[in-house]
Each structure stands twice: as structure tokens, then as C-alpha cells.
N, C-alpha and C. Protein backbone atom coordinates (compact mmCIF):
# COMPACT_ATOMS: atom_id res chain seq x y z
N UNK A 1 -12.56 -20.65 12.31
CA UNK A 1 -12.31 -20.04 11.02
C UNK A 1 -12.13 -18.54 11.18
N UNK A 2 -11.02 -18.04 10.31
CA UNK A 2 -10.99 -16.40 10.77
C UNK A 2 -11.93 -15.56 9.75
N UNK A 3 -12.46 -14.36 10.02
CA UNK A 3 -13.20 -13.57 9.97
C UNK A 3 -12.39 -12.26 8.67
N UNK A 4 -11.28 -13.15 8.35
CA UNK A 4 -10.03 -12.25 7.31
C UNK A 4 -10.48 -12.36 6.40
N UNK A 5 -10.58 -11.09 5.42
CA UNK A 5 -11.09 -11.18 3.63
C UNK A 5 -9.98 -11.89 3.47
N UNK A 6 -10.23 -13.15 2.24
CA UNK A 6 -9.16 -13.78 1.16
C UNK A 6 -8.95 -12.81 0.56
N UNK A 7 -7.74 -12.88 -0.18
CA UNK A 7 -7.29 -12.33 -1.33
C UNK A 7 -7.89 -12.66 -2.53
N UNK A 8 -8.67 -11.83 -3.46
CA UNK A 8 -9.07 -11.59 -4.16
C UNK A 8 -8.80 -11.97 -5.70
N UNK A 9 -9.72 -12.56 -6.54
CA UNK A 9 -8.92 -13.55 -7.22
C UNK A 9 -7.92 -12.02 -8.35
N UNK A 10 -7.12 -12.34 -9.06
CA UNK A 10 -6.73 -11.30 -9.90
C UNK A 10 -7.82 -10.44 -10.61
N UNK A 11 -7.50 -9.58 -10.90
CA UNK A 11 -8.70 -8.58 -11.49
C UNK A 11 -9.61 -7.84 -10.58
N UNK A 12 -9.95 -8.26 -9.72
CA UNK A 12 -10.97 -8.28 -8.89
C UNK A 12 -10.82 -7.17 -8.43
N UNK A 13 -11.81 -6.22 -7.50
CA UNK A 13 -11.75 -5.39 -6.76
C UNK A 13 -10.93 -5.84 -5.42
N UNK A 14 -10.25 -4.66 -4.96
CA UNK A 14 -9.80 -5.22 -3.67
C UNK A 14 -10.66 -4.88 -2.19
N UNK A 15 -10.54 -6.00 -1.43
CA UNK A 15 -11.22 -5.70 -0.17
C UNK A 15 -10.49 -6.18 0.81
N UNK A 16 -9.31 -4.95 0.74
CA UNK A 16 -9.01 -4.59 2.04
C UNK A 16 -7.98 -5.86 2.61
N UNK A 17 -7.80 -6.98 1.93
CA UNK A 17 -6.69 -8.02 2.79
C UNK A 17 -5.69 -7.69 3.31
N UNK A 18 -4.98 -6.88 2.60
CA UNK A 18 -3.75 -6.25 2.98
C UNK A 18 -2.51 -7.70 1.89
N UNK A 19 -2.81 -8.50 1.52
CA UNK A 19 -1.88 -9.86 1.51
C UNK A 19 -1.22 -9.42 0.07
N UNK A 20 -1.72 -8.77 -0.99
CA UNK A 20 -0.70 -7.87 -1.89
C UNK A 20 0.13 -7.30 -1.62
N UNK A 21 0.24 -6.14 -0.91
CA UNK A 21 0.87 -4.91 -0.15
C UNK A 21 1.87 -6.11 0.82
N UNK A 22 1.33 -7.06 1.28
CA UNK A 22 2.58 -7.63 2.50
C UNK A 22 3.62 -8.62 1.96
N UNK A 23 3.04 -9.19 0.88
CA UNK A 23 4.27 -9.88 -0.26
C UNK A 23 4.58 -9.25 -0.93
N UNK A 24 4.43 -7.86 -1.37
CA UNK A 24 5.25 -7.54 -2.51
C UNK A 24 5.00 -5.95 -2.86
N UNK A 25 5.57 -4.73 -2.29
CA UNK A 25 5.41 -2.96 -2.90
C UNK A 25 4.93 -3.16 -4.01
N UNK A 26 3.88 -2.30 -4.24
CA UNK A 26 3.73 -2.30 -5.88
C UNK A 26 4.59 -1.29 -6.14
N UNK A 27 4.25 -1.02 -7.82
CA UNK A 27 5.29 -0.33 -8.50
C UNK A 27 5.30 1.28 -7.92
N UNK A 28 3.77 1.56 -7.15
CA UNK A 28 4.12 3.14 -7.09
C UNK A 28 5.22 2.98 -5.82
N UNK A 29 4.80 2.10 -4.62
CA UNK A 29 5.40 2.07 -3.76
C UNK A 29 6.96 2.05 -3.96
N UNK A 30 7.40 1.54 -5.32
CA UNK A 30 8.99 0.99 -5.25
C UNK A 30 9.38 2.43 -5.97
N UNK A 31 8.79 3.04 -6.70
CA UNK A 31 9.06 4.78 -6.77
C UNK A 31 8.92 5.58 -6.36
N UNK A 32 7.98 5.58 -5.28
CA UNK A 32 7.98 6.85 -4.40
C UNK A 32 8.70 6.65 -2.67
N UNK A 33 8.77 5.17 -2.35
CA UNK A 33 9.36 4.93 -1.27
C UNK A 33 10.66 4.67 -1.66
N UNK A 34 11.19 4.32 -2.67
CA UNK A 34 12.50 3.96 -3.34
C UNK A 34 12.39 2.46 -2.73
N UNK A 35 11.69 1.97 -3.52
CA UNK A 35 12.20 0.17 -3.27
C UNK A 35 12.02 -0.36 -1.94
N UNK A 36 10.83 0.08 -1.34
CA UNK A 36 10.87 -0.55 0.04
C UNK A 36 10.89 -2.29 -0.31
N UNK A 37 11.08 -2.90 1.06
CA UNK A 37 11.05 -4.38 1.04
C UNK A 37 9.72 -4.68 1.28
N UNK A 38 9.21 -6.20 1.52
CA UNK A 38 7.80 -6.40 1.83
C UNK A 38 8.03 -6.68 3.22
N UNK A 39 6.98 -6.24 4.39
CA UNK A 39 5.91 -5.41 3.51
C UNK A 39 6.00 -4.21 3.41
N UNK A 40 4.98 -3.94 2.46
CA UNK A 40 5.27 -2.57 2.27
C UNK A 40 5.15 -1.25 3.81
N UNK A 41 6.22 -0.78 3.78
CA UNK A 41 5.79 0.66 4.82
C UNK A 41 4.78 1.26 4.82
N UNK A 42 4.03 1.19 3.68
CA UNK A 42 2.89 2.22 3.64
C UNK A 42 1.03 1.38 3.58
N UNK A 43 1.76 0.12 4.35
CA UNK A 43 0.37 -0.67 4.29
C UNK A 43 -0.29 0.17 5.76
N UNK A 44 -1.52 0.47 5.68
CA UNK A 44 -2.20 0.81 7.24
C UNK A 44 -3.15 0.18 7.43
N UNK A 45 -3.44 0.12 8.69
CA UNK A 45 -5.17 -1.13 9.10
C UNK A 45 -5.22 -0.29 10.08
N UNK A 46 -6.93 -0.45 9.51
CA UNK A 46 -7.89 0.64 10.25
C UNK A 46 -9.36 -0.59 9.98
N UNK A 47 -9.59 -0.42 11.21
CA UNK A 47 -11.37 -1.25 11.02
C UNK A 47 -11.62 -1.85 10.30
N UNK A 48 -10.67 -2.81 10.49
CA UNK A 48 -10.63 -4.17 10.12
C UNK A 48 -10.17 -4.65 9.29
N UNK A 49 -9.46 -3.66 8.15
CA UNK A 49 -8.98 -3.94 6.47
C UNK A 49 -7.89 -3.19 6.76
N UNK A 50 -6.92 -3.34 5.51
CA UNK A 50 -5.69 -2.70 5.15
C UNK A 50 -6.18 -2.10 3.87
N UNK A 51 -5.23 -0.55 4.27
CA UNK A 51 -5.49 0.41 2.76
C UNK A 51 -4.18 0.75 2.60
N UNK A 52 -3.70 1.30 1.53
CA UNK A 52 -2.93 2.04 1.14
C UNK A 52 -2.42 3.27 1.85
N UNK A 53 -1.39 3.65 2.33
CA UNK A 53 -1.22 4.66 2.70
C UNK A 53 -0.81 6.02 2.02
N UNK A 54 0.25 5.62 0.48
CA UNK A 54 -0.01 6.55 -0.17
C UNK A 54 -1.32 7.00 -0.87
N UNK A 55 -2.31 6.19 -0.82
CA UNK A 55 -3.42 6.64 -1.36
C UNK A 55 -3.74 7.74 -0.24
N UNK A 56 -4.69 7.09 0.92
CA UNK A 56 -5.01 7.72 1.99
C UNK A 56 -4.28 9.01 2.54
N UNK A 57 -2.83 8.63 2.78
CA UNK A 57 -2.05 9.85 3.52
C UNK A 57 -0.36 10.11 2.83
N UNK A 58 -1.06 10.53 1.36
CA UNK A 58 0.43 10.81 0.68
C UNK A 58 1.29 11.76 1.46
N UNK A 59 1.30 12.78 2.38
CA UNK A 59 1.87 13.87 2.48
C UNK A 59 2.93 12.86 3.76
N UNK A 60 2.50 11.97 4.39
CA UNK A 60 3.17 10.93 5.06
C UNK A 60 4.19 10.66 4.83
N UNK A 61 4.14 9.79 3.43
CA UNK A 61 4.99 9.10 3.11
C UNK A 61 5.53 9.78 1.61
N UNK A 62 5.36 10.76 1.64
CA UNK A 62 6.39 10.77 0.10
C UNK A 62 7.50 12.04 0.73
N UNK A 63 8.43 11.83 0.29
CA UNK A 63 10.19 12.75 0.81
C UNK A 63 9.66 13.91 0.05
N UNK A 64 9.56 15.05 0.39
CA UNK A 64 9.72 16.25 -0.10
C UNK A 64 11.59 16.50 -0.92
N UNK A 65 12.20 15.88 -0.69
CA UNK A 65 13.41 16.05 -1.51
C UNK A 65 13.32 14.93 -3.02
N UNK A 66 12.51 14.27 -3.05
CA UNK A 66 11.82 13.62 -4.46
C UNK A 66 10.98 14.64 -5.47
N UNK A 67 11.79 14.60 -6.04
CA UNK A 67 11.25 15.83 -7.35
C UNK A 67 9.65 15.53 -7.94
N UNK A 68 9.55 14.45 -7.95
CA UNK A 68 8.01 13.73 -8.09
C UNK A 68 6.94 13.66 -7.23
N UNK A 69 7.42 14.41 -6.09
CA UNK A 69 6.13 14.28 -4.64
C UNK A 69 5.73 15.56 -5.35
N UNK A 70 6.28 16.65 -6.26
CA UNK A 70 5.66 17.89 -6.25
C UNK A 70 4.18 17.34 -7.07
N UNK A 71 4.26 16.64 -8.29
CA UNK A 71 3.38 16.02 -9.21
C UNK A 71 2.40 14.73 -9.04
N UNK A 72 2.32 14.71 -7.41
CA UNK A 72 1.97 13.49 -6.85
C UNK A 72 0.48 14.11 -6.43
């Protein structure tokens, strides 16, 4: 049996699966990456879970030529 958090029923807090982010960008992702495909580019795993990368390391991933990274 693997040692992987399930995905979390809806609502729920997330812990870390990564299995949102790998079927499907959410909406910030499809506006600030412009529509990436799944999975998302900005999924990262670190010790043992997947986080967000625009959360964690916006200056990464948002284009300085996007008028909206200034307000990000």
C-alpha cells in the first residue's frame, strides 16, 4: 500500500497530494501562467507533498511583462 495522501474529499483542507494541480491548473494558474496544460508547471514536491508554486515562489513563475505580476 503506498504511503501517498488521497485526495481530499471537496471542501476539505488540502494535504499536499498534488492530484488537483496534476489534472487540472486552477484558475489562478490559467491567468497568471496563461493557460498552462495539466499538469500544472507550477506544481513543486518537497518532503513528501506537493505545494503550489505560485503560492511558495511567485517571483518564479509570474512574467514580469504581465501587467498583473505588478499586483500579485
Amino acid at each position: 500500500m503506498s504511503d501517498d495522501p488521497k485526495k481530499p474529499l471537496k471542501g476539505q483542507t488540502c494535504n499536499g497530494c498534488g492530484l488537483c494541480c496534476i489534472v487540472e491548473p486552477c484558475e489562478l494558474a490559467h491567468k497568471i501562467l496563461l493557460s498552462p496544460t495539466a499538469p500544472c508547471p507550477a506544481l513543486e514536491h518537497a518532503d513528501g507533498r506537493f505545494f503550489c508554486g505560485l503560492v511558495r515562489r511567485p517571483h518564479h513563475y509570474i512574467n514580469p511583462n504581465i501587467p498583473e505580476a505588478d499586483t500579485v
